[in-house]
Protein backbone atom coordinates (compact mmCIF):
# COMPACT_ATOMS: atom_id res chain seq x y z
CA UNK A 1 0.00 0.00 0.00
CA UNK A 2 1.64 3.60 -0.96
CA UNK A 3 1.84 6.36 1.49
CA UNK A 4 -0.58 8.92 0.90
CA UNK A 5 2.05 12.32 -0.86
CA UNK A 6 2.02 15.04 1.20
CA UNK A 7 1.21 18.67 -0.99
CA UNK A 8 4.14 21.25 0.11
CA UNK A 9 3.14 24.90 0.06
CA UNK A 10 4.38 25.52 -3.40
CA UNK A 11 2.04 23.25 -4.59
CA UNK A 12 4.06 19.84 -5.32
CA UNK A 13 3.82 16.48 -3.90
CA UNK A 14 7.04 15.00 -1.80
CA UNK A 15 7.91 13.31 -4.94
CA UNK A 16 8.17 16.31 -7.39
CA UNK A 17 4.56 16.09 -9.12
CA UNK A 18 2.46 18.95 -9.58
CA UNK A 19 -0.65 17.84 -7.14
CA UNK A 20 -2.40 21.61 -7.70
CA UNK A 21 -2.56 23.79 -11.30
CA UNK A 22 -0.60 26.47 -9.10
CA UNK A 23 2.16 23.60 -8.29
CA UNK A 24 1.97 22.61 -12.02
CA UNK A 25 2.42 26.53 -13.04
CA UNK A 26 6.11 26.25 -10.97
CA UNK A 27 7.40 23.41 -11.87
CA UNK A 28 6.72 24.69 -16.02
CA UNK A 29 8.01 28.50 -15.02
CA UNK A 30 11.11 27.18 -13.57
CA UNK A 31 11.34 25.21 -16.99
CA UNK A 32 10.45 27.13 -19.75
CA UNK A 33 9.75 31.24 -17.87
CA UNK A 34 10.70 32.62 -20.84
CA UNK A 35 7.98 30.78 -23.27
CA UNK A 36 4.72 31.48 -24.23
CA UNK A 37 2.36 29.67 -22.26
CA UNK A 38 -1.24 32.15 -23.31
CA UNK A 39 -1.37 33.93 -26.94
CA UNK A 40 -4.51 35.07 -27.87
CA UNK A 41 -4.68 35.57 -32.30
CA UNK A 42 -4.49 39.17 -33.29
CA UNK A 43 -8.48 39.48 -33.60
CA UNK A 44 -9.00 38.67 -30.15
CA UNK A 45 -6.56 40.68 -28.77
CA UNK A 46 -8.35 43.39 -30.62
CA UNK A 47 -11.79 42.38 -29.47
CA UNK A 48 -11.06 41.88 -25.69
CA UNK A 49 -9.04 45.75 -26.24
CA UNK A 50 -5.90 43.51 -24.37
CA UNK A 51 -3.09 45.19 -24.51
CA UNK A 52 -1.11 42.04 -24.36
CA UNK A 53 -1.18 39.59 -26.98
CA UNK A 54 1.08 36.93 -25.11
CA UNK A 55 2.13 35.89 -21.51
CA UNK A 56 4.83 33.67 -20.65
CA UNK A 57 5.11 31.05 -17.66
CA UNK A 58 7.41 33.01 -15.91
CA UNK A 59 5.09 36.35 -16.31
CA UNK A 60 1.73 34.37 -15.36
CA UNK A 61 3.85 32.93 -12.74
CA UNK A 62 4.23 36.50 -11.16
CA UNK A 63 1.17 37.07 -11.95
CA UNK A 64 -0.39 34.34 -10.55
CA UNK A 65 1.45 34.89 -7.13
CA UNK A 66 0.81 38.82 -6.77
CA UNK A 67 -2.27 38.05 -6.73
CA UNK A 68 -2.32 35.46 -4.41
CA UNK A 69 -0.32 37.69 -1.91
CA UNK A 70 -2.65 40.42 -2.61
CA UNK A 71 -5.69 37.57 -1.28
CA UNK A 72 -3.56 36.95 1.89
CA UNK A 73 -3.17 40.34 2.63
CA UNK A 74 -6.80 40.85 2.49
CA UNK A 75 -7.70 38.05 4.92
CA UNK A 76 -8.17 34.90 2.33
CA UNK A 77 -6.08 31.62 2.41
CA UNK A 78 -6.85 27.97 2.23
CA UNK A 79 -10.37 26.55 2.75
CA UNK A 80 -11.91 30.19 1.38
CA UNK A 81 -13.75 30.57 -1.92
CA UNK A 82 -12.86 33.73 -4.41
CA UNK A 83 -14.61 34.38 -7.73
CA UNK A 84 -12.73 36.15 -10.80
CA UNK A 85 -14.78 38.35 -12.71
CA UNK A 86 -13.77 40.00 -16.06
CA UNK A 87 -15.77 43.56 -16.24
CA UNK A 88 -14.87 44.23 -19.68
């Protein structure tokens, strides 16, 4: 019978495996930060008025954990439940 993995608080199990999409996100950013990971085609870009048409892992990656710092600060961590609304 295997031992049940243990999820660290960057998101990967003891054994390296991404056991969250946030741990998944790392392990990929540490890999390839500098490639594209998002890229919308031109005439979305221009639909959603985005001013980016790309992101890479290591940009999401900041992203991604700005805003999770940003949650903290406000009160919210584990067991909490956020919605992310686009009011474009």
């Amino acid at each position: 019978m295997m031992a049940a993995q243990q999820e660290t608080s960057a998101g990967e199990s003891q054994r390296g495996a991404a056991a969250s999409p946030y741990g998944l996100l790392r392990i990929r950013a540490q890999r390839f930060a500098g490639h594209d990971l998002l890229v919308l085609p031109e005439g979305v870009r221009l639909l959603w008025d985005a001013a980016r048409a790309s992101w890479t892992y290591g940009r999401t990656l900041a992203l991604v954990d700005g805003l999770a710092a940003r949650y903290l600060e406000a009160g919210y961590g584990r067991g909490h439940r956020v919605a992310l609304l686009n009011h474009g």
